[in-house]
Protein backbone atom coordinates (compact mmCIF):
# COMPACT_ATOMS: atom_id res chain seq x y z
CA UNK A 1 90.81 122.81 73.89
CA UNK A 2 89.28 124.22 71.09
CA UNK A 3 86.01 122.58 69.76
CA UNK A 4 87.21 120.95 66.28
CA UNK A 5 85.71 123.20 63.04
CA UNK A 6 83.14 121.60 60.83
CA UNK A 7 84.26 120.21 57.76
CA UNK A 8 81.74 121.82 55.44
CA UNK A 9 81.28 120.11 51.64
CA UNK A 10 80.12 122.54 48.69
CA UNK A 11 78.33 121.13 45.53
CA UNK A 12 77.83 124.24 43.12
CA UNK A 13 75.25 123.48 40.08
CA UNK A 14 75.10 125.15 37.24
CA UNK A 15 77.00 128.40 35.84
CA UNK A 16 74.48 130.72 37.20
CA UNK A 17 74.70 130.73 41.02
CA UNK A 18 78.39 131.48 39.39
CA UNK A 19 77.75 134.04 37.52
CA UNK A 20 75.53 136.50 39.87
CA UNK A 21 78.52 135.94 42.10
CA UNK A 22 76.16 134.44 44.91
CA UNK A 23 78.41 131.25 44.94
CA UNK A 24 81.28 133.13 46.30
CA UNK A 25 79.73 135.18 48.60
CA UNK A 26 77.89 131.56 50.15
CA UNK A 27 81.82 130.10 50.12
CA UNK A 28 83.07 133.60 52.17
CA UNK A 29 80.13 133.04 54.81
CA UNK A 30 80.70 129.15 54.90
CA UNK A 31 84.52 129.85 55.38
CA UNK A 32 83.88 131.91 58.61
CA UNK A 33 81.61 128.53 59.89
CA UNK A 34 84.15 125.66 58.92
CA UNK A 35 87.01 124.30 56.73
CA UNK A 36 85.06 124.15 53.04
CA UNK A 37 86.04 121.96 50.66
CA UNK A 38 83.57 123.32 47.14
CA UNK A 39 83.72 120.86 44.69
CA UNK A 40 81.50 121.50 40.53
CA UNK A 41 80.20 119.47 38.24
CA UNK A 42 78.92 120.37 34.75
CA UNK A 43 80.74 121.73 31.70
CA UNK A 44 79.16 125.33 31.61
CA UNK A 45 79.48 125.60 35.07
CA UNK A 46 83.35 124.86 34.75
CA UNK A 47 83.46 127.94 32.33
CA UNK A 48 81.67 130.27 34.68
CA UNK A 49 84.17 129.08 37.36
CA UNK A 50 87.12 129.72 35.14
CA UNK A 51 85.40 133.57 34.29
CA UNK A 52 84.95 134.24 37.81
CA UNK A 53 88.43 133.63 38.78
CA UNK A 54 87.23 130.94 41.17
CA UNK A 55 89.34 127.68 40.19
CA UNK A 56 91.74 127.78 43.19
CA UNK A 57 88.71 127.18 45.66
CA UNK A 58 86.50 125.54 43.46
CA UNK A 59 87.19 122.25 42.33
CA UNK A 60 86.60 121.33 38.57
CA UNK A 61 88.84 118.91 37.97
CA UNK A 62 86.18 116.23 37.73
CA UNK A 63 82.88 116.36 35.75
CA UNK A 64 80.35 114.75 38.25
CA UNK A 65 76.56 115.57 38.57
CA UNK A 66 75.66 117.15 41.93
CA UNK A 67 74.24 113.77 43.37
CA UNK A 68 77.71 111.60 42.60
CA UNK A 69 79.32 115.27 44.47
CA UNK A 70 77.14 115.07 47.46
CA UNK A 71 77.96 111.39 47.63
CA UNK A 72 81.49 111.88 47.61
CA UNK A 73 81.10 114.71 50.17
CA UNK A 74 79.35 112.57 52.73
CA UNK A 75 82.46 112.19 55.14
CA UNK A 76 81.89 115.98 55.45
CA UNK A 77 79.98 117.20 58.58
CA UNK A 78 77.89 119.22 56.43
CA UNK A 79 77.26 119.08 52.89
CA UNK A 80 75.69 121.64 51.39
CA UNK A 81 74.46 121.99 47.55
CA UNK A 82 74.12 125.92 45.79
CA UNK A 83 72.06 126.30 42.97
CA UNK A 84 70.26 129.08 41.01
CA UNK A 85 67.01 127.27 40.00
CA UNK A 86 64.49 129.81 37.39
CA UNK A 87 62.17 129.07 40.52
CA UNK A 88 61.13 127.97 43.73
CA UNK A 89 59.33 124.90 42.86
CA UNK A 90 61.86 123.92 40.13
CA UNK A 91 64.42 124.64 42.92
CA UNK A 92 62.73 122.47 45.32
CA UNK A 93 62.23 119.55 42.57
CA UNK A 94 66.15 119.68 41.97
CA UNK A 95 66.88 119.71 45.52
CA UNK A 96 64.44 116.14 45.86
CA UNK A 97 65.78 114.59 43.08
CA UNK A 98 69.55 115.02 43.62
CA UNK A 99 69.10 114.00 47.71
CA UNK A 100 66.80 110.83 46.77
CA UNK A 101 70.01 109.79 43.44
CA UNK A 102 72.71 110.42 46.53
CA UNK A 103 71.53 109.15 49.77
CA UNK A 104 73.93 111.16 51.55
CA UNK A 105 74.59 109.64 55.35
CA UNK A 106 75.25 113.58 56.77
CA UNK A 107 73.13 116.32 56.99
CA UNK A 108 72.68 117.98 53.49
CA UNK A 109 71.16 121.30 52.99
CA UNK A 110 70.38 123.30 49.74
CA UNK A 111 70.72 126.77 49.18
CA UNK A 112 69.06 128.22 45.64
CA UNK A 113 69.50 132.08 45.28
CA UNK A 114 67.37 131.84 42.55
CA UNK A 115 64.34 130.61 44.56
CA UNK A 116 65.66 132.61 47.58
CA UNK A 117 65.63 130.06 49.93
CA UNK A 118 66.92 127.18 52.01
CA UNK A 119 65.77 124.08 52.14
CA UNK A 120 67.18 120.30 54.07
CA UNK A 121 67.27 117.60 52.71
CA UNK A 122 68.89 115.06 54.69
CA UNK A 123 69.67 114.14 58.17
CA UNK A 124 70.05 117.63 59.71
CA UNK A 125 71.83 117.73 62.89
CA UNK A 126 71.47 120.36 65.37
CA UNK A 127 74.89 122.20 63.92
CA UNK A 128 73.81 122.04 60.57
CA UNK A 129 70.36 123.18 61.42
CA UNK A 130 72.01 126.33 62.81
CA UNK A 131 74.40 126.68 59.63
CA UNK A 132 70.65 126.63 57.68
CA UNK A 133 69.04 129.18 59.47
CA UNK A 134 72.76 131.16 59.25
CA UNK A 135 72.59 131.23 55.78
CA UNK A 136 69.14 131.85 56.11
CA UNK A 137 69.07 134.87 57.73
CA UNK A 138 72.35 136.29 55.90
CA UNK A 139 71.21 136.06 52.80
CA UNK A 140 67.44 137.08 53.43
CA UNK A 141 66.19 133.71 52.53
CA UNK A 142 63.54 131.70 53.18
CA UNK A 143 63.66 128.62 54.90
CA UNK A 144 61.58 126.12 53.32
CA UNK A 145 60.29 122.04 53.77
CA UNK A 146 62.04 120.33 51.33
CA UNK A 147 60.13 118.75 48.41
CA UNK A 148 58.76 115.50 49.23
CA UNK A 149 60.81 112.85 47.48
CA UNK A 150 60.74 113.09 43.59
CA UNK A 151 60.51 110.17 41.27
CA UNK A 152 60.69 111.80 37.62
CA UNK A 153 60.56 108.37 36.10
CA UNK A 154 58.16 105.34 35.50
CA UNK A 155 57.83 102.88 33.15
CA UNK A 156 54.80 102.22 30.74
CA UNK A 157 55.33 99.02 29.26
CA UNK A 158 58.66 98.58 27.55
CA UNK A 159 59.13 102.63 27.77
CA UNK A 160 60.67 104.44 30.26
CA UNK A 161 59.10 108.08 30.75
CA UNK A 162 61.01 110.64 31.93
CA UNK A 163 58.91 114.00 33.12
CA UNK A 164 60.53 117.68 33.37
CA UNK A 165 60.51 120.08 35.35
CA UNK A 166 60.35 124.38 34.94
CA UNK A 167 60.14 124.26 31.36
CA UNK A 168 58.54 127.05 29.76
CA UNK A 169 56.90 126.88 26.50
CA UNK A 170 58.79 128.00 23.50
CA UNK A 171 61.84 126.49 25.06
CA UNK A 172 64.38 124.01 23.34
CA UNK A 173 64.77 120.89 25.24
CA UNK A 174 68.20 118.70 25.04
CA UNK A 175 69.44 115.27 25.76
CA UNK A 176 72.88 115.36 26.82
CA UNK A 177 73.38 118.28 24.86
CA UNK A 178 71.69 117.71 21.65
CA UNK A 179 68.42 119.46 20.92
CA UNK A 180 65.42 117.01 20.43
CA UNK A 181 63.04 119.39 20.08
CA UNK A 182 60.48 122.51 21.28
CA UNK A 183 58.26 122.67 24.49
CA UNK A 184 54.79 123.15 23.81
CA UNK A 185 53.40 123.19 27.67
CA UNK A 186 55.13 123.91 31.14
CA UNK A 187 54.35 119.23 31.37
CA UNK A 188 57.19 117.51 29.40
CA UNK A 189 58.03 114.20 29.41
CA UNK A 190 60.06 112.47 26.84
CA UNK A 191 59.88 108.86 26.25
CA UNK A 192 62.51 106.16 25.32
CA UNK A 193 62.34 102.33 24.60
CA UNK A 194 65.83 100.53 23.83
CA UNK A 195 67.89 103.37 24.58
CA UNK A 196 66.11 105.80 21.67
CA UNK A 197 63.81 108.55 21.98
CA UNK A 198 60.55 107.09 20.84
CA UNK A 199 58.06 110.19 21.71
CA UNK A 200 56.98 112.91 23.72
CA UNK A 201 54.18 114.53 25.56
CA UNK A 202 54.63 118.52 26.08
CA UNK A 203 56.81 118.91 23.44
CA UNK A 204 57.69 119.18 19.15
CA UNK A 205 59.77 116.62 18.34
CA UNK A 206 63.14 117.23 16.19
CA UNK A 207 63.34 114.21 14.13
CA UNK A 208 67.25 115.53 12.76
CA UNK A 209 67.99 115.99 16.34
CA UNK A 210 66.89 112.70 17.46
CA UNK A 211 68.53 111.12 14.67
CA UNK A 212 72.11 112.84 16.04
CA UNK A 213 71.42 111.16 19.05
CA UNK A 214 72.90 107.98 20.04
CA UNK A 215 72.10 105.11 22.40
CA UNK A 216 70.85 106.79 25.55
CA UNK A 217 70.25 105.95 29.42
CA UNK A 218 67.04 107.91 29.74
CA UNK A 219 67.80 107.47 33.50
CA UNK A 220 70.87 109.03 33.61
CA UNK A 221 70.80 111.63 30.93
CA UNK A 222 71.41 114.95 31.23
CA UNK A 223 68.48 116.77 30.08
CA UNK A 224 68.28 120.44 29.90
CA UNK A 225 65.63 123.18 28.83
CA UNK A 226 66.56 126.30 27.49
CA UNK A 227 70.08 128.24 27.18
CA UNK A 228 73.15 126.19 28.44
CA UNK A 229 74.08 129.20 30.60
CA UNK A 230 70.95 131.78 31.19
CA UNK A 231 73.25 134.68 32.76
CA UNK A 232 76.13 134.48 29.82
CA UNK A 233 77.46 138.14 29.56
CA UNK A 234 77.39 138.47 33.37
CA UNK A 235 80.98 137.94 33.56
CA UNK A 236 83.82 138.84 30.97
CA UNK A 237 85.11 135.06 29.17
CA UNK A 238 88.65 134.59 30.02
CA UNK A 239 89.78 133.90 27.24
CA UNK A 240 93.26 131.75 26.88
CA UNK A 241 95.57 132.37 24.27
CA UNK A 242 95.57 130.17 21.58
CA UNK A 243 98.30 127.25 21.80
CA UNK A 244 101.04 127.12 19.58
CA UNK A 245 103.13 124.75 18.13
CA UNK A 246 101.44 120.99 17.75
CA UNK A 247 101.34 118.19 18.83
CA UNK A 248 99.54 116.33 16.76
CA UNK A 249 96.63 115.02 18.33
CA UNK A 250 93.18 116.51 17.33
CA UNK A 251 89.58 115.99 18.38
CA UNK A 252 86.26 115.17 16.93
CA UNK A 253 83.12 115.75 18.45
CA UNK A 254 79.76 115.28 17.08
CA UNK A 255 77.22 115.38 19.93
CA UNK A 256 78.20 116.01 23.86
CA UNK A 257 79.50 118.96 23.34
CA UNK A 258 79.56 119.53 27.34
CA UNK A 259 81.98 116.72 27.64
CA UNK A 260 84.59 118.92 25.61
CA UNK A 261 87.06 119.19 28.73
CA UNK A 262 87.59 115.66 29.06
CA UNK A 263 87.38 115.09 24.74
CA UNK A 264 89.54 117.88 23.94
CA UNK A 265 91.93 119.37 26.65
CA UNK A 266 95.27 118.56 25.35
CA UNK A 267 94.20 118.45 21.41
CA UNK A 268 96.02 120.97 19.12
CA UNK A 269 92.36 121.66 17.47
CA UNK A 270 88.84 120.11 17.37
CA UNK A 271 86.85 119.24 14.63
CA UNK A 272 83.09 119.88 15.87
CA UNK A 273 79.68 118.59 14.03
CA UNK A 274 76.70 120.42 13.94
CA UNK A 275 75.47 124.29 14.93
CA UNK A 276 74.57 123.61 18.47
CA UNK A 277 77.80 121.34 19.20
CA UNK A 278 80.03 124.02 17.70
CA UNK A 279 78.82 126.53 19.52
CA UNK A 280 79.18 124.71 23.32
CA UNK A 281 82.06 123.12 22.64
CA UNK A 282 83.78 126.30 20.94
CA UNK A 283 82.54 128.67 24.20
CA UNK A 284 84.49 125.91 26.37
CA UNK A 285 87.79 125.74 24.33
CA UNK A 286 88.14 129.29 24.08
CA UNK A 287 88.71 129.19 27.87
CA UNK A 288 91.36 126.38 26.50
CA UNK A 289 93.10 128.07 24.23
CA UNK A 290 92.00 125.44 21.54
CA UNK A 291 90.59 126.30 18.04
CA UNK A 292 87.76 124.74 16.48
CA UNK A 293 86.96 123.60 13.20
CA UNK A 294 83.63 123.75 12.92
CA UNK A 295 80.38 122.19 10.54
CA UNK A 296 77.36 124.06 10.90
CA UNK A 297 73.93 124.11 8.61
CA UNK A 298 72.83 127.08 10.14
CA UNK A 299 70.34 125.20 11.80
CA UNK A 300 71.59 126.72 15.57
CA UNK A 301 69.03 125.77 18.14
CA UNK A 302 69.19 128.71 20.30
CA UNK A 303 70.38 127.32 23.18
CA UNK A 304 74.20 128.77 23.04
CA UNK A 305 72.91 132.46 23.43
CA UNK A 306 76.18 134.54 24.34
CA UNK A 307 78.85 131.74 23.85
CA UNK A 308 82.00 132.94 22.56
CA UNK A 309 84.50 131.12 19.93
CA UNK A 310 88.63 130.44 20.16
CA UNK A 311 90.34 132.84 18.07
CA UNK A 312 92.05 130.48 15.04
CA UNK A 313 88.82 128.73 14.85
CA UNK A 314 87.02 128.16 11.32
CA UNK A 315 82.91 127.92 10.95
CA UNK A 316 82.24 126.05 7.58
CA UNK A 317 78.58 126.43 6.74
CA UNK A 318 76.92 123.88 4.38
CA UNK A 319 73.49 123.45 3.62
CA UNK A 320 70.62 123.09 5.45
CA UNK A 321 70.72 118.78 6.42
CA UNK A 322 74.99 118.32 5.15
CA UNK A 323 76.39 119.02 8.11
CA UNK A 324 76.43 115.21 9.67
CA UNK A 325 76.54 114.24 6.32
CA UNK A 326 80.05 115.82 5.89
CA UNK A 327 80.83 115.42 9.53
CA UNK A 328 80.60 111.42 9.45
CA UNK A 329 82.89 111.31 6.00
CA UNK A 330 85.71 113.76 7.21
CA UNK A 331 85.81 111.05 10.68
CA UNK A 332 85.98 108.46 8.62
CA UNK A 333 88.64 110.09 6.30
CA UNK A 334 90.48 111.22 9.54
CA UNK A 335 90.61 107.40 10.82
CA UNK A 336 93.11 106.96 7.79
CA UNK A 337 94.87 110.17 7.07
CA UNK A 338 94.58 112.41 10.17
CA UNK A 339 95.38 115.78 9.83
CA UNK A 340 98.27 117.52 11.47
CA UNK A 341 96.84 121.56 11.26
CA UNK A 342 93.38 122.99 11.78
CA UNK A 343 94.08 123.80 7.98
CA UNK A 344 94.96 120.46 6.71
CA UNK A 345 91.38 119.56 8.17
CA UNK A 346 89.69 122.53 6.59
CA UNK A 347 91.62 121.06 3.21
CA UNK A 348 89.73 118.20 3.91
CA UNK A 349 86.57 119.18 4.53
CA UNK A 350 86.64 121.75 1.50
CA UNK A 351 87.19 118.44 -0.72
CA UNK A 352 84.53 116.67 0.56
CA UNK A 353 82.00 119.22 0.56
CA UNK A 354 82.87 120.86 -2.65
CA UNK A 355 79.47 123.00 -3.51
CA UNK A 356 77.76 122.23 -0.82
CA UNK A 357 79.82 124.96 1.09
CA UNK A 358 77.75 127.84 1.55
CA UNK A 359 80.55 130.12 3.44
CA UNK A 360 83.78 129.41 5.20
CA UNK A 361 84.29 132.10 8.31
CA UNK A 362 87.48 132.44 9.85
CA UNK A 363 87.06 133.96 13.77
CA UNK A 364 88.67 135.85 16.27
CA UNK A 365 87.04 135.45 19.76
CA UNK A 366 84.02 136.77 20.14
């Protein structure tokens, strides 16, 4: 009788592992080792997934972060987590950090093309040691001790301190998807008491960005340096046509613009608040087929470099600071007489921000 094939569990971070097309070629390999079952979390990542024609062996349906994925992998023989980290030691950190939030029961090995290498992290078993040193020696890696265990948090008093990792100076940092400020060292750690951000070490504050920023779990929160997607242009957007017809629901979405699948999927349009927000959320529903109505100040943060926008969609520019200004009266106008059109919205908003409009662009894809 046959020896029973592995059942081999795939986490895949982030849209670049995606994008260089290393992702697929680790699925082909693992697919001639075991039955694979590749599961993503992470908005951007979804998109690169949907460019790369990869949905039908990739599972998005489901926005988890890689530790909740390796978790729900662990009846797997083998789990094993891709990433494309900007380099080894960030690699390693992000391989510590999600195997100490999952506490996976099987063997779990990373694989980060970025880093070139391969790393375990948990309970290897002599099969999955030879899977490692498989992918190892296919891909030309190196095969690495994994980082000791990472604890990015402490507490100092009533604040919790979070510390990042593989920041570069210059970079814009983000907090579940709203910018909060500028790096000033490689060292950043960004402090909250109460669920607000309350200071920083490493890094220029934003005070309009922190004031966009609701009640946060420090613990939890995604936080990003950086572009959303550092190898947009890679692969060609696959773009859906837009929808037609309506069904009368529509969208707002002010700040976690990353969350747009599960906000926004079956909405006729979205209204979207701010420059960095529009911009996320607009390269997300183009792969929808969903316009956008969005409110910008001009104030883009640079982290949306090469993001693309539905055709149909509208960017109304206001000045610098009226953007949430405008944003939170057209939500609280919508409460009572929601609109039925992307038009009937941009009515709205035209009424409310009278000469504060700077310039009203209509779009067509990128």
């Amino acid at each position: 009788m046959d020896e029973r094939r592995l059942l081999i569990g795939v986490v895949i971070h982030g849209p670049e592992v995606v994008d260089t097309g290393f992702a697929l070629q680790a699925l082909e390999w693992l697919e001639e080792h075991g039955d694979v079952v590749a599961v993503l979390g992470g908005t951007m990542g979804r998109v690169a997934v949907i460019d790369a024609e990869l949905a039908d062996r990739i599972d998005i349906s489901r926005r988890r972060s890689p530790s909740q994925s390796v978790h729900d992998l662990q009846h797997s023989d083998l789990t094993v987590l891709l990433n494309h980290a900007k380099s080894r030691e960030t690699g390693l950190v992000f391989g510590a950090i999600v195997a100490a939030r999952a506490r996976p029961a099987n063997p779990l090995v990373q694989v980060d093309s970025g880093g070139r290498f391969v790393a375990a992290l948990a309970n290897l078993s002599e099969k999955s040691d030879a899977i490692a040193k498989g992918l190892a020696s296919h891909f030309g890696f190196d095969i690495l001790d994994a980082c000791m265990p990472y604890d990015n948090l402490r507490q100092e008093g009533d604040v919790i301190v979070r510390r990042m990792s593989g920041v570069l100076p210059g970079e814009r940092i983000s907090v579940n998807g709203t910018v909060i400020g500028t790096a000033t060292d490689a060292h950043v750690e960004i402090m909250a008491r109460d669920g607000r951000i309350v200071g920083g070490r490493g890094i220029n504050l934003k005070r309009h960005g922190l004031e966009k920023l609701p009640h946060v779990d420090l613990r939890s929160a995604i936080l990003r340096s950086g572009s959303v997607r550092r190898t947009a242009g890679m692969l060609k957007p696959r773009i859906s046509s837009v929808k037609t017809g309506s069904n009368g629901r529509f969208a707002i979405i002010d700040h976690a613009a990353e969350d747009s699948f599960e906000h926004a999927s079956d909405a006729s349009f979205v209204i979207t608040i701010g420059d960095d927000t529009t911009a996320i959320a607009g390269d997300v529903l183009s792969r929808l087929g969903i316009p956008v109505l969005g409110i910008v100040d001009g104030d883009l943060d640079g982290i949306c470099n090469g993001l693309v926008m539905p055709e149909g969609s509208v960017v109304v520019r206001v000045r610098e600071g009226n953007d949430d200004i405008i944003g939170k009266a057209i939500k609280a106008i919508s409460e009572k007489h929601r609109p039925s059109s992307l038009n009937e919205a941009l009515d709205m908003v035209r009424v409310v921000a009278g000469e504060r409009i700077v310039s009203v662009i209509r779009c067509n894809g990128r």
